[in-house]
PDB file of N, CA and C in Angstrom:
ATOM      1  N   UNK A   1       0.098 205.123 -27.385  1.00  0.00           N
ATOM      2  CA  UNK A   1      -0.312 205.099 -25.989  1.00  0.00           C
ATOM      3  C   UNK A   1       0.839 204.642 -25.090  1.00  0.00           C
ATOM      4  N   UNK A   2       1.835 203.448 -26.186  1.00  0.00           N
ATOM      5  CA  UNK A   2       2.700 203.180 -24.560  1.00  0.00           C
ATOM      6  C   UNK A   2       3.607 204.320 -24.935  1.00  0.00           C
ATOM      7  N   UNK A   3       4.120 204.719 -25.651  1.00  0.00           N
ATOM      8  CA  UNK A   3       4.806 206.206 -25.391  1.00  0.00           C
ATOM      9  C   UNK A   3       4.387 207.091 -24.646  1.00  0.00           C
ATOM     10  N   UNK A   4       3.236 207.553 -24.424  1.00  0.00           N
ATOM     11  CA  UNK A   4       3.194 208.431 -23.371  1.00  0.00           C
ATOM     12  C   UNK A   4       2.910 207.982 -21.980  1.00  0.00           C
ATOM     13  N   UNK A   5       2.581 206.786 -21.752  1.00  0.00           N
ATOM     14  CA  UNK A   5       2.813 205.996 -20.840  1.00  0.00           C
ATOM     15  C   UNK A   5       4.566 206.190 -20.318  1.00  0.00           C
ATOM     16  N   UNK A   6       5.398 205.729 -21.059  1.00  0.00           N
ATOM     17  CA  UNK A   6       6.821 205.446 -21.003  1.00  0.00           C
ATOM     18  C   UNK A   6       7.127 207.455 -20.646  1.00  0.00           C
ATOM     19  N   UNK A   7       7.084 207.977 -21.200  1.00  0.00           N
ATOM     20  CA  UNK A   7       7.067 209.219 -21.549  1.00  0.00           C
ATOM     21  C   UNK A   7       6.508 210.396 -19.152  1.00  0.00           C
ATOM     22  N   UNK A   8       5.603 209.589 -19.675  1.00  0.00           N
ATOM     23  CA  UNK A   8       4.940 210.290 -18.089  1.00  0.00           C
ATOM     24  C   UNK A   8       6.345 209.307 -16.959  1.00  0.00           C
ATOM     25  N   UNK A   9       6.002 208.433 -17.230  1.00  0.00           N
ATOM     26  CA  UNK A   9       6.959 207.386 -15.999  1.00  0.00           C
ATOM     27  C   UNK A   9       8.298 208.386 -15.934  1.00  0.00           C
ATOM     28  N   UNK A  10       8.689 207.965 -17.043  1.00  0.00           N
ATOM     29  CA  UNK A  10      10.416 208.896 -16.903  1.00  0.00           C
ATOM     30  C   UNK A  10      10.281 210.373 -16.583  1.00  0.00           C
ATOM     31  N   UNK A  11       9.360 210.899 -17.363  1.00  0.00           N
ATOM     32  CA  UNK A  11       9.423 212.405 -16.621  1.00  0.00           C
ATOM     33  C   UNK A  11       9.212 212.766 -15.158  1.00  0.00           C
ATOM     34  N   UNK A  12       8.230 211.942 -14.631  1.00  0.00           N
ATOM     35  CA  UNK A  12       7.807 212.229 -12.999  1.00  0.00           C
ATOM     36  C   UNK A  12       9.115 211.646 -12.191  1.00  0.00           C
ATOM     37  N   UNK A  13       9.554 210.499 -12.749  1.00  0.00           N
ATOM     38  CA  UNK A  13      10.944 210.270 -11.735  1.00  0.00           C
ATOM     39  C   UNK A  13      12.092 210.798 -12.160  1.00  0.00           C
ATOM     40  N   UNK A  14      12.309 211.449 -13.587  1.00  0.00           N
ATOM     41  CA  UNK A  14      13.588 212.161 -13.213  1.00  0.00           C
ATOM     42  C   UNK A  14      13.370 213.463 -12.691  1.00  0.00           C
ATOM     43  N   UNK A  15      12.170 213.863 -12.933  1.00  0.00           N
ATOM     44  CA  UNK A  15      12.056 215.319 -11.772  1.00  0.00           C
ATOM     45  C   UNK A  15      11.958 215.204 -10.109  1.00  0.00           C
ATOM     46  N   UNK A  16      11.474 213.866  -9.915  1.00  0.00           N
ATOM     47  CA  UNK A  16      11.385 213.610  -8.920  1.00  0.00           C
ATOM     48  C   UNK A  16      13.286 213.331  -8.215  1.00  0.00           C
ATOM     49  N   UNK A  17      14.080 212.900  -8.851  1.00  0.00           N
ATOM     50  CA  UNK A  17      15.378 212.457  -8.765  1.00  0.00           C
ATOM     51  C   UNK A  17      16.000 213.719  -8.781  1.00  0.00           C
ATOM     52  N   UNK A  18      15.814 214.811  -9.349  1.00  0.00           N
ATOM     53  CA  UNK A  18      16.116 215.957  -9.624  1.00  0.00           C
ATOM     54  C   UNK A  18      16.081 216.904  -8.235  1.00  0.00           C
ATOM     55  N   UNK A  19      14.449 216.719  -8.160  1.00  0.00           N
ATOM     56  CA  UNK A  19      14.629 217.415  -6.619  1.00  0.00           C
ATOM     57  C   UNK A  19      14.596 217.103  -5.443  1.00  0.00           C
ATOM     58  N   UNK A  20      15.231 215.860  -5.457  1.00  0.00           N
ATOM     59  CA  UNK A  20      15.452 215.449  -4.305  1.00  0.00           C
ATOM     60  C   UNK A  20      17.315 215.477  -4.406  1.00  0.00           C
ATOM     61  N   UNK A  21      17.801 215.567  -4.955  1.00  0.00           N
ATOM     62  CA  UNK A  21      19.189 216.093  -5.424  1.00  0.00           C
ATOM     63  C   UNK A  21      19.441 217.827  -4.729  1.00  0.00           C
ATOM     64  N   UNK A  22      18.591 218.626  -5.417  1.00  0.00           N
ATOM     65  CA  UNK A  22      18.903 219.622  -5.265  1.00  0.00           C
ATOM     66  C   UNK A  22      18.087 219.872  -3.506  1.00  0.00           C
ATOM     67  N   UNK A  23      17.489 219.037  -2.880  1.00  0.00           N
ATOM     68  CA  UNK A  23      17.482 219.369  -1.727  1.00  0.00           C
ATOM     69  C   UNK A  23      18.569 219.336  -0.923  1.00  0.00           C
ATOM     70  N   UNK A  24      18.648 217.471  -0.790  1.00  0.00           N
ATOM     71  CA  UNK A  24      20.262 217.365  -0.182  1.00  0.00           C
ATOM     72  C   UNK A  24      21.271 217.634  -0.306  1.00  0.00           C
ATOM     73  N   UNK A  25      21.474 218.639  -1.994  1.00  0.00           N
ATOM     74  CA  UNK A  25      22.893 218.844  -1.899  1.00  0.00           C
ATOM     75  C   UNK A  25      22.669 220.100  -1.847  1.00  0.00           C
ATOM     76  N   UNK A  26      21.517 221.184  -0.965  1.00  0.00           N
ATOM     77  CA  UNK A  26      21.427 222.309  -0.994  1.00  0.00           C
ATOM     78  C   UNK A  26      21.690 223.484  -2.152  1.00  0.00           C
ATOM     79  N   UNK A  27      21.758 222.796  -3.338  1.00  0.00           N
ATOM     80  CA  UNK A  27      22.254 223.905  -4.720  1.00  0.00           C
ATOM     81  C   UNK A  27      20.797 224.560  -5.148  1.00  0.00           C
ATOM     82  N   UNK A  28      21.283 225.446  -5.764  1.00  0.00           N
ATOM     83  CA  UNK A  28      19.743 226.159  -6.240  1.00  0.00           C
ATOM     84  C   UNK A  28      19.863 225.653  -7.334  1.00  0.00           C
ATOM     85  N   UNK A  29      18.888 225.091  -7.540  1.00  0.00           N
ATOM     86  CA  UNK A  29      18.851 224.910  -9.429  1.00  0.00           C
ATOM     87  C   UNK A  29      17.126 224.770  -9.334  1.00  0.00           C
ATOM     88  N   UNK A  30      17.071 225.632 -11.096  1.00  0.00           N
ATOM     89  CA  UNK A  30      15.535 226.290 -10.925  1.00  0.00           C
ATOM     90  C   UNK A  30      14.594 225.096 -11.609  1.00  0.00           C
ATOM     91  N   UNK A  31      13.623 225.285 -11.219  1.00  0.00           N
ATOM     92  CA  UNK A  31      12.294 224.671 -11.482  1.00  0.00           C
ATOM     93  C   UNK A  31      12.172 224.564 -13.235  1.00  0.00           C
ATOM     94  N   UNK A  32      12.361 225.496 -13.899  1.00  0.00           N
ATOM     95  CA  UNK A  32      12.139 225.603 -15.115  1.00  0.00           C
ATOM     96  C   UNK A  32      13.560 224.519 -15.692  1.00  0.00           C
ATOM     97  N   UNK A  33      15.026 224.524 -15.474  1.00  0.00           N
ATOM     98  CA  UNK A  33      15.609 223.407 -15.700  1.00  0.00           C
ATOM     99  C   UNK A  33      15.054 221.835 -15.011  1.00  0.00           C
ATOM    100  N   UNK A  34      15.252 222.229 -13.881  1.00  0.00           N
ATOM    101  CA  UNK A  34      14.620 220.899 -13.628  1.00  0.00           C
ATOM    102  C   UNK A  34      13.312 220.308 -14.909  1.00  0.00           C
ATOM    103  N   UNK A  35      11.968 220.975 -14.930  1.00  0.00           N
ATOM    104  CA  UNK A  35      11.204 220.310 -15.810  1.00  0.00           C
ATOM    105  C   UNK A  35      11.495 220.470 -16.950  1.00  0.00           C
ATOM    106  N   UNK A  36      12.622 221.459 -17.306  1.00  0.00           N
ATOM    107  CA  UNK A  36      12.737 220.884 -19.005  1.00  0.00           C
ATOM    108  C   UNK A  36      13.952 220.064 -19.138  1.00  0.00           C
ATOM    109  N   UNK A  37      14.580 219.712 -18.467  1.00  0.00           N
ATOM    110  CA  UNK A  37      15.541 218.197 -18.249  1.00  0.00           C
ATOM    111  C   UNK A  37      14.806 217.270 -18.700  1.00  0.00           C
ATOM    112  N   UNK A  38      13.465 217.389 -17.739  1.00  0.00           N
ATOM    113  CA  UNK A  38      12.900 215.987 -17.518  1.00  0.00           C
ATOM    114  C   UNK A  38      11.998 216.022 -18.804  1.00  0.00           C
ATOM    115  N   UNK A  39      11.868 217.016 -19.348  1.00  0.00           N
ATOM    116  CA  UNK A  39      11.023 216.777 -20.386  1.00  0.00           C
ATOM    117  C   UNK A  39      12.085 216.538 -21.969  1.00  0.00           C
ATOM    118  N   UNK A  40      13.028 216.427 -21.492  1.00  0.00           N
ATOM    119  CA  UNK A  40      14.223 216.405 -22.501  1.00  0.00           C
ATOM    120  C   UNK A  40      14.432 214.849 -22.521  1.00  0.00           C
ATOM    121  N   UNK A  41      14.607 214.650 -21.325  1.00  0.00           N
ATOM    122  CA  UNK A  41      15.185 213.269 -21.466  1.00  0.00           C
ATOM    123  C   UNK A  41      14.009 212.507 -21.440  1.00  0.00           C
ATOM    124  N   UNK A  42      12.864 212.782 -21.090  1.00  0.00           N
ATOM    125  CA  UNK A  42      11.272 211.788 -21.112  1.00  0.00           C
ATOM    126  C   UNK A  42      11.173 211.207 -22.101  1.00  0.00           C
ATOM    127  N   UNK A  43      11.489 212.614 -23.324  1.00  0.00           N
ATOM    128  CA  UNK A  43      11.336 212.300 -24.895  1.00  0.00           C
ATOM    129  C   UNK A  43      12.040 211.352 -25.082  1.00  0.00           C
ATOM    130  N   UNK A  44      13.240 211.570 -24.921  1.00  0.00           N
ATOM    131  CA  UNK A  44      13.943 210.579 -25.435  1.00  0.00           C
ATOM    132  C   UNK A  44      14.393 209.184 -24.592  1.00  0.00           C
ATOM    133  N   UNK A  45      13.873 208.983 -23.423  1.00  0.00           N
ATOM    134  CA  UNK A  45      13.916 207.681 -23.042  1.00  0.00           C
ATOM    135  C   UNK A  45      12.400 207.268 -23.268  1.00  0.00           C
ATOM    136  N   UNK A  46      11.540 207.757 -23.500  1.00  0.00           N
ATOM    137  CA  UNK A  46      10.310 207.170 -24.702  1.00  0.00           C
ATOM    138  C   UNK A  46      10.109 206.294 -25.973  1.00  0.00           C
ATOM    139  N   UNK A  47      10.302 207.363 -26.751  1.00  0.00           N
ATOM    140  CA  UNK A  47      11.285 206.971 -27.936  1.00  0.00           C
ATOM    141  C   UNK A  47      12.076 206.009 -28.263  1.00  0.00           C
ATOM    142  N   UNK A  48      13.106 205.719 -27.220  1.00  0.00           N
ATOM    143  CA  UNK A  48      13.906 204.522 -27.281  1.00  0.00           C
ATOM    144  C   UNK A  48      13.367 203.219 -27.070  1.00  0.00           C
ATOM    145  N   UNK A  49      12.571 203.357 -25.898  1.00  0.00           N
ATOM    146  CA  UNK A  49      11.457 202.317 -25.137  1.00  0.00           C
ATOM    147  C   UNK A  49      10.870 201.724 -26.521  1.00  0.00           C
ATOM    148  N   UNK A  50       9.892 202.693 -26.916  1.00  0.00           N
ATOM    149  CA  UNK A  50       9.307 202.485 -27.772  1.00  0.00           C
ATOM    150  C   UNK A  50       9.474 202.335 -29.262  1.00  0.00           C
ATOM    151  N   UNK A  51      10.669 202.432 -29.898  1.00  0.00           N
ATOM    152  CA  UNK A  51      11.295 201.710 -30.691  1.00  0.00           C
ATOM    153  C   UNK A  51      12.239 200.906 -30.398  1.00  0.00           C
ATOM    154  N   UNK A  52      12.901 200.719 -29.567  1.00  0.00           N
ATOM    155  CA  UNK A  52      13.490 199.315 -29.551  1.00  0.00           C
ATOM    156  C   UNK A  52      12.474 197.929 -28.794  1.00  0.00           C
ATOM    157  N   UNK A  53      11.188 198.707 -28.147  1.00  0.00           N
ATOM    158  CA  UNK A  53      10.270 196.938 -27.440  1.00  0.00           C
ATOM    159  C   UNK A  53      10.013 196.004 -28.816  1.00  0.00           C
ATOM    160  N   UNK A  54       9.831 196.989 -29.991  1.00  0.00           N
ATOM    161  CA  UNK A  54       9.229 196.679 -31.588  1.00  0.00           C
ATOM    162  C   UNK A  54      10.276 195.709 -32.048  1.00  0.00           C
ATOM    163  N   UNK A  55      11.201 195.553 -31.635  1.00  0.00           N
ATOM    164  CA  UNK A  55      12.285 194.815 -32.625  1.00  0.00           C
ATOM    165  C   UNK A  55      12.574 193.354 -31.768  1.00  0.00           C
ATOM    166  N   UNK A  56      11.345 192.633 -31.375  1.00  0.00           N
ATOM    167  CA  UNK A  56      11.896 191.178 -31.381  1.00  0.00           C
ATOM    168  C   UNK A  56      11.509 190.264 -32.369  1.00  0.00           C
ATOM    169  N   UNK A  57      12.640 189.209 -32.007  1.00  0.00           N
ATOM    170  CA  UNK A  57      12.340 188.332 -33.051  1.00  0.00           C
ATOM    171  C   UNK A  57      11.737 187.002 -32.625  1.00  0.00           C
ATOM    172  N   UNK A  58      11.206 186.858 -33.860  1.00  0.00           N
ATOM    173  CA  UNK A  58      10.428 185.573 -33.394  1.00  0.00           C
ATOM    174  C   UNK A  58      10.833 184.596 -34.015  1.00  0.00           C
ATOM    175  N   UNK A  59      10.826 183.576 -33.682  1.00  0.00           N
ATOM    176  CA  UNK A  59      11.256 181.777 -33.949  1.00  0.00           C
ATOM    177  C   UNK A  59      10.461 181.283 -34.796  1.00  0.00           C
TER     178      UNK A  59
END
């Protein structure tokens, strides 16, 4: 559950970061990169989240 938690967060703001990029810097870049960026990197800033929160140590 927190993976796709972690997973939704990063995807909506790097698409969101994405097109607000390609507004102001007027470039065309398509919809279909944009969401599979974000679904590229979602995975894997998920993933990371969610195996590295697992690794503390305790006293």
């Amino acid at each position: 559950m927190r993976f796709l938690k972690y997973f939704i967060t990063v995807f909506i703001t790097h698409s969101l970061v994405l097109n607000a990029f390609e507004y102001f810097s007027k470039q065309e870049i398509s919809w279909f990169g944009n969401l599979f960026q974000g679904l590229f990197f979602g995975l894997i800033m998920a993933f990371t989240f969610t195996r590295y929160s697992k690794t503390r140590t305790e006293d």
